[in-house]
N, C-alpha and C. Protein backbone atom coordinates (compact mmCIF):
# COMPACT_ATOMS: atom_id res chain seq x y z
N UNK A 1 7.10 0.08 -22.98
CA UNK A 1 5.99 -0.86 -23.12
C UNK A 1 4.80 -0.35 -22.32
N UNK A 2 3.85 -0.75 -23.10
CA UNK A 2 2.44 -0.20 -21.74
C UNK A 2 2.29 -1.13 -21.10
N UNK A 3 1.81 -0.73 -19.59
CA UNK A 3 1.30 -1.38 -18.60
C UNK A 3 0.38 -2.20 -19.38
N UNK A 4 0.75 -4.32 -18.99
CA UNK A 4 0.24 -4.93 -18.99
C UNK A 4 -1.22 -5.26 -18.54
N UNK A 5 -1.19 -4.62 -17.49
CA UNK A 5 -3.04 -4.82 -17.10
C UNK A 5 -3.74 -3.73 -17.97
N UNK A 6 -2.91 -2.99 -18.37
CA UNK A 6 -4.17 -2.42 -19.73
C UNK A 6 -3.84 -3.02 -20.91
N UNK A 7 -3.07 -4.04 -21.61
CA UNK A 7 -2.98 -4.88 -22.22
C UNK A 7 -3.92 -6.02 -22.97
N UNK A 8 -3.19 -7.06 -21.91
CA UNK A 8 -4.12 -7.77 -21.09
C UNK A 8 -5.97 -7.42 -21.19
N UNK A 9 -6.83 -8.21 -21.69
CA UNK A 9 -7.90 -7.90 -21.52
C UNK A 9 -8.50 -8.16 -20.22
N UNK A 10 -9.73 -7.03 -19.71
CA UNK A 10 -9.71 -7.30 -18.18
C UNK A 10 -9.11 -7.28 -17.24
N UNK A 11 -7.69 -7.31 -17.31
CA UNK A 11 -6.97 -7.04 -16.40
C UNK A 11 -7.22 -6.00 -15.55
N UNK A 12 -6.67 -5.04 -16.01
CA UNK A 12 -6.86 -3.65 -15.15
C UNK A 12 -8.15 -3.74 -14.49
N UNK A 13 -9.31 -3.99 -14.87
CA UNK A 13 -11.16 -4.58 -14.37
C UNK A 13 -10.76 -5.10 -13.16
N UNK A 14 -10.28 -6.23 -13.34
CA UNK A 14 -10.19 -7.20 -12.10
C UNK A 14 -9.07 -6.54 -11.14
N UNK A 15 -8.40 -6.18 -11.34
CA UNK A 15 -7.23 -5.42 -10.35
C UNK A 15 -7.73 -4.38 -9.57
N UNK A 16 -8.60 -3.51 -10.22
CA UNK A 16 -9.44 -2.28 -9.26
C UNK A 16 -10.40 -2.95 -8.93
N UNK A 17 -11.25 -3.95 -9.14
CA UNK A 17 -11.54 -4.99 -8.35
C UNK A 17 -11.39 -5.22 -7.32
N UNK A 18 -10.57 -5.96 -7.66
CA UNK A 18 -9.23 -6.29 -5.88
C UNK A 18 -9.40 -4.94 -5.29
N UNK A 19 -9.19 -4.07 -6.02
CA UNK A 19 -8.65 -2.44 -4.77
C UNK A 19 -10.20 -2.49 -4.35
N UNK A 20 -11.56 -2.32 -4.30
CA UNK A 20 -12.55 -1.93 -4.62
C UNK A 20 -13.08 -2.76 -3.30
N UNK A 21 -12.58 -4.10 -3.68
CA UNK A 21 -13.13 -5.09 -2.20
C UNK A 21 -12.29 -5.06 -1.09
N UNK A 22 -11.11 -4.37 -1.21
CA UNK A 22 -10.04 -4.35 0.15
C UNK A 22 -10.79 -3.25 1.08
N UNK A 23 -11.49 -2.09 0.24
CA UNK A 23 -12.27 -0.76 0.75
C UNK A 23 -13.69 -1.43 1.38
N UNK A 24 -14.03 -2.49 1.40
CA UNK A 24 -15.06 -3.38 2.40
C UNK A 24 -14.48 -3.89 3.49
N UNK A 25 -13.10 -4.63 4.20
CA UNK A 25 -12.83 -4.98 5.00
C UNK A 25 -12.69 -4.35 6.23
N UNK A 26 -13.33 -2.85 6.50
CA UNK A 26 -13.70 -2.46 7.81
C UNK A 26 -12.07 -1.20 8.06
N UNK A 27 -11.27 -1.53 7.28
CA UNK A 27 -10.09 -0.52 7.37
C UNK A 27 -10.33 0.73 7.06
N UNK A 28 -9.77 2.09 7.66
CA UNK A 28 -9.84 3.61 7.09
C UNK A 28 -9.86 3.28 5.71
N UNK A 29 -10.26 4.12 5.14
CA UNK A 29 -9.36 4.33 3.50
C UNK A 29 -8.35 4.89 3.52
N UNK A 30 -7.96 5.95 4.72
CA UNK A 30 -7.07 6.57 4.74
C UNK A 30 -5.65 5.87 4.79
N UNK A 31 -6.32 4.82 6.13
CA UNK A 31 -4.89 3.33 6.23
C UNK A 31 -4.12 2.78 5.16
N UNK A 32 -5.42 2.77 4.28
CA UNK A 32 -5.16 2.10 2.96
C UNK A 32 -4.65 2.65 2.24
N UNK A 33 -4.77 3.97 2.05
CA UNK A 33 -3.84 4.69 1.30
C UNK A 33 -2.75 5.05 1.46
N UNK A 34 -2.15 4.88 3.02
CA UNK A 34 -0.87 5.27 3.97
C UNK A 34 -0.13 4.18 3.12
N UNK A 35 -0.53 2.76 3.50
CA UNK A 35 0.00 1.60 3.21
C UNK A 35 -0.08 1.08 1.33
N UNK A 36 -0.57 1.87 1.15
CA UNK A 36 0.00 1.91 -0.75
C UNK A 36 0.69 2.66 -1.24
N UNK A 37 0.80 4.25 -0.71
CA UNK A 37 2.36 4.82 -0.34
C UNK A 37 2.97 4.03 -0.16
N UNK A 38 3.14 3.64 1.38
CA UNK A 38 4.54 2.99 2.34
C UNK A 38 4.99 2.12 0.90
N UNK A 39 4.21 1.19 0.58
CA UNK A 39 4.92 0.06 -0.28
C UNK A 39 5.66 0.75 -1.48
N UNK A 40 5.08 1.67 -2.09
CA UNK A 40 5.26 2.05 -3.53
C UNK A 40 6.50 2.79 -3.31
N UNK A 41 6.61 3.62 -2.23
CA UNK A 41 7.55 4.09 -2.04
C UNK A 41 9.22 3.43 -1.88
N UNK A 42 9.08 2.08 -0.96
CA UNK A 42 9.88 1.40 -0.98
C UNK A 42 10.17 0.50 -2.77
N UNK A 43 9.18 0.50 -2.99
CA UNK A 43 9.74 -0.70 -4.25
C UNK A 43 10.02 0.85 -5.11
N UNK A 44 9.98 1.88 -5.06
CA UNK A 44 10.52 3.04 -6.20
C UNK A 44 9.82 3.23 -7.16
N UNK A 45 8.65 3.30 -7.28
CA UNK A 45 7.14 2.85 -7.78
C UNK A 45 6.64 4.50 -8.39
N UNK A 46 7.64 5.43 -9.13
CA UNK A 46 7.04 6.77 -9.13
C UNK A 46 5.44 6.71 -9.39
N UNK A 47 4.87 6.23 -10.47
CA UNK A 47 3.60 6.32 -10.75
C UNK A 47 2.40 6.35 -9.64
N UNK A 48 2.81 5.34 -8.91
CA UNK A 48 2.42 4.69 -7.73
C UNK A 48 2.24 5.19 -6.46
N UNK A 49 3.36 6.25 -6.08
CA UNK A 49 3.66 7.12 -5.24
C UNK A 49 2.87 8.57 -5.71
N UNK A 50 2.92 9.37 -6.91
CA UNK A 50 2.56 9.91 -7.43
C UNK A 50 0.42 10.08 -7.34
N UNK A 51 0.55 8.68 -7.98
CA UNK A 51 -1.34 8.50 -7.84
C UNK A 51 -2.04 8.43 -6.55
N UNK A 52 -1.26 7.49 -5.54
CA UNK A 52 -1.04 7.36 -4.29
C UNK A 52 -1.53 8.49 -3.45
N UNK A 53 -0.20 9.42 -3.66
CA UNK A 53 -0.57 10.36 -2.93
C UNK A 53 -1.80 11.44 -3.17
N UNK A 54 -1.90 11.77 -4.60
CA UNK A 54 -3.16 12.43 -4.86
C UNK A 54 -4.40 11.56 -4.33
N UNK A 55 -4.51 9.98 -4.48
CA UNK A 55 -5.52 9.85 -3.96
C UNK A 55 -5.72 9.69 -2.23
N UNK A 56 -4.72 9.57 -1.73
CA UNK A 56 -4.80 10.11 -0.32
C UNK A 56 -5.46 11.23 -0.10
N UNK A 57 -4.80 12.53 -0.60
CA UNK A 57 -5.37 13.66 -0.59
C UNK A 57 -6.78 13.91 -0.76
N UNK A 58 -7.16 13.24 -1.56
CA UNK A 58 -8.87 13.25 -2.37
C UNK A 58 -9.32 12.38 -0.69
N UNK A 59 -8.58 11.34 -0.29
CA UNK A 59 -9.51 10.78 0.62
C UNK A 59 -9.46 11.57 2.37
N UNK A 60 -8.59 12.92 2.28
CA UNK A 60 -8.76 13.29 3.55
C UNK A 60 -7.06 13.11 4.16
N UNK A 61 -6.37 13.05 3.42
CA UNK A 61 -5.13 13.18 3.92
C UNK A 61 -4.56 14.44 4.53
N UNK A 62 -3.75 14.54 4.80
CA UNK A 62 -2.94 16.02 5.04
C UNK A 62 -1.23 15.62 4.36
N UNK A 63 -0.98 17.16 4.04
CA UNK A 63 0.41 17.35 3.30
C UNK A 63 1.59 16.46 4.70
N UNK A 64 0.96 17.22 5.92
CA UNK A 64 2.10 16.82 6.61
C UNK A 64 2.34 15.05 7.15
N UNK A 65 1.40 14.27 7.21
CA UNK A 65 1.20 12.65 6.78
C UNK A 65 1.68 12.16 5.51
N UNK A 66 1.26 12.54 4.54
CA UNK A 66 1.52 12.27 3.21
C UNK A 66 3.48 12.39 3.57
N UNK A 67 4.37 13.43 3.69
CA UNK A 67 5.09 14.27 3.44
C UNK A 67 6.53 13.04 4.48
N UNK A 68 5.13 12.67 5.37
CA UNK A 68 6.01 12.04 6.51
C UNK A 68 5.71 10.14 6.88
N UNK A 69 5.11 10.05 5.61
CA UNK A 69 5.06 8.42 5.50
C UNK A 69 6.61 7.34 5.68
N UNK A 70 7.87 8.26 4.93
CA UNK A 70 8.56 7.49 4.77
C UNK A 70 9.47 7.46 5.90
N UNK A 71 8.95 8.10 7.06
CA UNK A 71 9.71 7.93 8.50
C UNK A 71 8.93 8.21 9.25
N UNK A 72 7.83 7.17 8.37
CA UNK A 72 6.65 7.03 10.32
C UNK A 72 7.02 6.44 11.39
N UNK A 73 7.89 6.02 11.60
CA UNK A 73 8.55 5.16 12.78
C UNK A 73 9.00 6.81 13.50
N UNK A 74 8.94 7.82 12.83
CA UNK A 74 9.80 8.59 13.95
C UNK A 74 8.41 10.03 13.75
N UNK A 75 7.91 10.25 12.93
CA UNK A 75 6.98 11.02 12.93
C UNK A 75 5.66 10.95 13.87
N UNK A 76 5.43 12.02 14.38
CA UNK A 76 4.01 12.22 15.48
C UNK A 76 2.38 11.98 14.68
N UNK A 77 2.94 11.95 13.59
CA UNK A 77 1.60 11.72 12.99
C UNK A 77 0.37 10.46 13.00
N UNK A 78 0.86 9.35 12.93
CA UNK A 78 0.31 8.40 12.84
C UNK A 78 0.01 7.63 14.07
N UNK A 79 -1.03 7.03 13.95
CA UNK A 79 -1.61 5.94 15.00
C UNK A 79 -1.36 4.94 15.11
N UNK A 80 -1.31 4.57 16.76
CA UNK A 80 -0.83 3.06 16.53
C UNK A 80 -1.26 1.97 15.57
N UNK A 81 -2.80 2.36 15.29
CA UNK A 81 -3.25 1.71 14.58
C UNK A 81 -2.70 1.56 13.22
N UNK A 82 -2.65 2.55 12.51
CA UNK A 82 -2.02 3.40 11.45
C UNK A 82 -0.35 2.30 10.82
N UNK A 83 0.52 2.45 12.55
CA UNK A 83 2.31 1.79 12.33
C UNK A 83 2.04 0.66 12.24
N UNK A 84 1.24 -0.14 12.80
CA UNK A 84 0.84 -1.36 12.73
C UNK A 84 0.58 -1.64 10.70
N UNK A 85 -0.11 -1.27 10.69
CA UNK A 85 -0.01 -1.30 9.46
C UNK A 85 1.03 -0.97 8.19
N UNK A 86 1.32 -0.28 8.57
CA UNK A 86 2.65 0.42 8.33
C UNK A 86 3.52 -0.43 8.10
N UNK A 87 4.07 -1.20 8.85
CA UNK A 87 5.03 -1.88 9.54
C UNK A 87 4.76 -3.16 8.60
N UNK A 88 3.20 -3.70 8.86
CA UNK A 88 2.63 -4.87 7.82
C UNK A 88 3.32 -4.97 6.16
N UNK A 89 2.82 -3.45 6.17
CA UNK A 89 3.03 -2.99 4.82
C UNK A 89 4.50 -2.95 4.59
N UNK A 90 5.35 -3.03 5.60
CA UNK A 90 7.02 -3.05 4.73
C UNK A 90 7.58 -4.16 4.76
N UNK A 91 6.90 -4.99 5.72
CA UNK A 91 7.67 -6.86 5.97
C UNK A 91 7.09 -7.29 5.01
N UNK A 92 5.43 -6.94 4.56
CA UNK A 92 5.19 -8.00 3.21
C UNK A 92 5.79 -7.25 1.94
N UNK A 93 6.24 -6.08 2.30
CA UNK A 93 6.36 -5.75 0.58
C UNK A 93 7.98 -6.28 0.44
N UNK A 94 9.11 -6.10 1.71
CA UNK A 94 10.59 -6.80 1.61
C UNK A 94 10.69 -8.11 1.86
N UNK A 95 9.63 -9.28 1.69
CA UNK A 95 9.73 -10.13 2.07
C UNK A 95 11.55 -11.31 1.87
N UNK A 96 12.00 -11.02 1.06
CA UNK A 96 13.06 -11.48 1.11
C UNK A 96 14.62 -10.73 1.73
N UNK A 97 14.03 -9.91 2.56
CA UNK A 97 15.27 -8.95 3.85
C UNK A 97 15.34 -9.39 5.14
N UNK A 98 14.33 -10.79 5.38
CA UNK A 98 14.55 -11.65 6.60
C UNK A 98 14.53 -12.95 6.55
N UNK A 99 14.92 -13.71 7.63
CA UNK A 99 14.75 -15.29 7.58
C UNK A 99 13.03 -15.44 7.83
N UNK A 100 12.38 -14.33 8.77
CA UNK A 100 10.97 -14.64 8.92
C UNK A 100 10.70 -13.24 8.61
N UNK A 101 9.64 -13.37 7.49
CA UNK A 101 9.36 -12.06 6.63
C UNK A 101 8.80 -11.27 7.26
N UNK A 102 7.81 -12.06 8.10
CA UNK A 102 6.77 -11.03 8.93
C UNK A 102 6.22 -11.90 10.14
N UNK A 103 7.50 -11.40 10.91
CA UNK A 103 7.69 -11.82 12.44
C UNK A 103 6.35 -11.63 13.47
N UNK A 104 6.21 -12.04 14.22
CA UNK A 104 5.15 -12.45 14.91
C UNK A 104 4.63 -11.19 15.39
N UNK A 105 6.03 -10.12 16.30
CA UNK A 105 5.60 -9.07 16.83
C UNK A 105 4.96 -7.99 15.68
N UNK A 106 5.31 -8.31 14.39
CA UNK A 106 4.46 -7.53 13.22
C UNK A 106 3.30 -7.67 13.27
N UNK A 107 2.81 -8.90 12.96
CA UNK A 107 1.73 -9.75 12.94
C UNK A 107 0.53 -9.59 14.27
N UNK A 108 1.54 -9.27 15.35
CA UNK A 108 0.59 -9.29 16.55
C UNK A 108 0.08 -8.18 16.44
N UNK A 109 0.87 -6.84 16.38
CA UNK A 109 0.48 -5.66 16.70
C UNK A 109 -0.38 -5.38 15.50
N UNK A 110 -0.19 -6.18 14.18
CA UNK A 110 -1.62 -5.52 13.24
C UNK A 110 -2.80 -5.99 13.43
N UNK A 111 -2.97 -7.52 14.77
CA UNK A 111 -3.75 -8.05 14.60
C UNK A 111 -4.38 -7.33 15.74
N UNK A 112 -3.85 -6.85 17.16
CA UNK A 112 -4.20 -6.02 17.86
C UNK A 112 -5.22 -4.98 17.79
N UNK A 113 -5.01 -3.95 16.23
CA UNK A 113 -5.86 -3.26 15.92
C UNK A 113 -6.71 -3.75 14.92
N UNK A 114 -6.76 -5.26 14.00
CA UNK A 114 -7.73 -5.08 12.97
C UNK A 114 -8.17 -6.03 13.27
N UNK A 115 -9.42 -6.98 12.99
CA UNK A 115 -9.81 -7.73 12.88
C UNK A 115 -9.34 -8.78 11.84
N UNK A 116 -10.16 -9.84 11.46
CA UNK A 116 -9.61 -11.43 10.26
C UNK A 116 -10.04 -10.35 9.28
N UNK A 117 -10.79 -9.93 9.04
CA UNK A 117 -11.28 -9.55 7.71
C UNK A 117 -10.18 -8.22 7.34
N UNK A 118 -10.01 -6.88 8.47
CA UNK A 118 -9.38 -5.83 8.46
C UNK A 118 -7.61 -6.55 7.94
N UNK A 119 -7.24 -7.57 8.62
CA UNK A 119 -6.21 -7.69 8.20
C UNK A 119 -6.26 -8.52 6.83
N UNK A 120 -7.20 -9.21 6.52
CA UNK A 120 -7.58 -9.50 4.72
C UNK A 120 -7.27 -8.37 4.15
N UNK A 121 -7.78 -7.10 4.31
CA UNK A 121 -7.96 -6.15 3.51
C UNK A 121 -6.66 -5.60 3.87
N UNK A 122 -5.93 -5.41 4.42
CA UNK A 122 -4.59 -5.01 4.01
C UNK A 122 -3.81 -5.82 3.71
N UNK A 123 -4.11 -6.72 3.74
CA UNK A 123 -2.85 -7.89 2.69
C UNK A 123 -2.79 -7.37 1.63
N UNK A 124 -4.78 -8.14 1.28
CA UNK A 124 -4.69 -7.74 -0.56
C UNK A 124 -4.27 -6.52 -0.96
N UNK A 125 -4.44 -5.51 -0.14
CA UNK A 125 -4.19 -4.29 -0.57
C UNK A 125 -2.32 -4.04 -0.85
N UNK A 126 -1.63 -4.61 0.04
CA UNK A 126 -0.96 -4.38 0.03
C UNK A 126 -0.53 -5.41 -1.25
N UNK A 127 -0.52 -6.33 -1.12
CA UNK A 127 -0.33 -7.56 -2.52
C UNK A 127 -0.92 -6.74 -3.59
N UNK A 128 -1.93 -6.20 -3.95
CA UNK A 128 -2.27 -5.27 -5.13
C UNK A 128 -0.87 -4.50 -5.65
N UNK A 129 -1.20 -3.51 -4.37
CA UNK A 129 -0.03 -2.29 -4.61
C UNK A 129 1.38 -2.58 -5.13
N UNK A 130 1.84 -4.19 -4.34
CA UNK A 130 3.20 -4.35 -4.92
C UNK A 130 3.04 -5.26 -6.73
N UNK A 131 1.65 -5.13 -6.75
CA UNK A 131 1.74 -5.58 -8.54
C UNK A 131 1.77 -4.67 -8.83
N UNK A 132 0.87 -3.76 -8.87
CA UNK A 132 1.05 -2.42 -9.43
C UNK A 132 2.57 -2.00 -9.78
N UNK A 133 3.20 -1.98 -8.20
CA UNK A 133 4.27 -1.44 -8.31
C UNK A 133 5.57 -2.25 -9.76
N UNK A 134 5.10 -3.30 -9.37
CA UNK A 134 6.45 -4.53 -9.84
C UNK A 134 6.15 -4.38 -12.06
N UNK A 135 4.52 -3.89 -12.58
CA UNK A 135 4.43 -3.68 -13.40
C UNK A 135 4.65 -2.29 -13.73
N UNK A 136 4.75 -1.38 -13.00
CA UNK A 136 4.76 0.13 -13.26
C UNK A 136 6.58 -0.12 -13.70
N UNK A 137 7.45 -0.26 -12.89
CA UNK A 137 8.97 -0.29 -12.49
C UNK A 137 9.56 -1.26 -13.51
N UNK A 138 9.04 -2.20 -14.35
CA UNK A 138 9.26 -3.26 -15.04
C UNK A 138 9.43 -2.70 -16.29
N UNK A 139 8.00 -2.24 -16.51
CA UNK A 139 7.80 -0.94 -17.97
C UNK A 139 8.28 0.83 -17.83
N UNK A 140 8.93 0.58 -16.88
CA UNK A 140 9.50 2.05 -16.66
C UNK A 140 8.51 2.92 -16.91
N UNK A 141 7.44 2.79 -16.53
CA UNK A 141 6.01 3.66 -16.52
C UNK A 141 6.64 5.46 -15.88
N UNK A 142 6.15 6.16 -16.23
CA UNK A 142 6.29 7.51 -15.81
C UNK A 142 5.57 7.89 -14.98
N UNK A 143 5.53 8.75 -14.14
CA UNK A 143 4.53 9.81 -13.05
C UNK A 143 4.38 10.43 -13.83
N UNK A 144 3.16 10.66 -13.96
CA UNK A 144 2.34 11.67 -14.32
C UNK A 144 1.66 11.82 -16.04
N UNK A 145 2.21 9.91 -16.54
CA UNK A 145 1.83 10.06 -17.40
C UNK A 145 0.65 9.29 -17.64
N UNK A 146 -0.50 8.78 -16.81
CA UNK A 146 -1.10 7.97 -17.20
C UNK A 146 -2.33 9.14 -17.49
C-alpha cells in the first residue's frame, strides 16, 4: 500500500509542516535529527532510519555519531545536551514499557538544557517521527524506495 500521507490529500503538506515548525523552536537541527534516528530506529522504521540518516549527514553530521546513535548511553560522542534528548526521544517513543512513561529525572534533565519552546520542538518532532514511523512499518514501506 502507499504511504497514506501521500494518499490522503494534504497530508504529507501538513506533516513537513509539523517538521518545518519543530526547526523554529531554538533546538540544533542536528538534535533533531539525532532524535528522529533514535526513534525510527527503535520502532524498526527502515525508511526512516535510512532518510534520517542522509539527512543528518546533509545537516553536518559525522559517520561516527550517526554510526553510534543506537548506544549513546555508552558512546563519547554526544552532549549532555544531545542524551537528554536522546533519552526524551526513547521514553516518548516506548511509552507503554513503564508505569510512568517519562519519569521526572527524563523530563528534568531535557528541561535542564532546553527551554518551553526547545522542549515543544522535540516533542512534536519526536511525535512526527513516530507517525512517520508507525505509517512507514504499517505499509511495509521500503528504504530506499521513496
Amino acid at each position: 500500500m502507499t504511504n497514506p500521507a501521500k494518499l490522503v490529500p494534504d497530508a504529507m503538506k501538513a506533516i513537513m509542516a509539523l517538521i518545518e515548525a519543530c526547526k523554529q523552536g531554538g533546538v540544533p537541527g542536528t538534535t533533531l535529527e539525532l532524535v528522529h534516528l533514535r526513534a525510527s530506529q527503535i520502532n524498526g522504521c527502515s525508511v526512516c532510519v535510512d532518510m534520517g540518516s542522509r539527512s543528518a549527514k546533509k545537516a553536518g553530521e559525522t559517520d561516527e555519531r550517526l554510526w553510534a546513535v543506537a548506544a549513546w548511553r555508552e558512546a563519547p560522542y554526544f552532549t549532555d545536551a544531545e542524551r537528554a534528548a536522546l533519552a526524551l526521544a526513547e521514553a516518548v517513543t516506548r511509552l507503554s514499557d513503564r508505569a510512568d512513561p517519562v519519569p521526572d529525572e527524563i523530563w528534568d534533565a531535557a528541561a535542564k538544557h532546553y527551554d518551553e519552546q526547545g522542549l515543544c520542538s522535540l516533542l512534536l518532532m519526536i511525535s512526527t517521527t513516530n507517525v512517520f514511523n508507525r505509517l512507514n512499518v504499517a505499509t511495509r514501506a521500503v528504504a530506499g524506495a521513496w
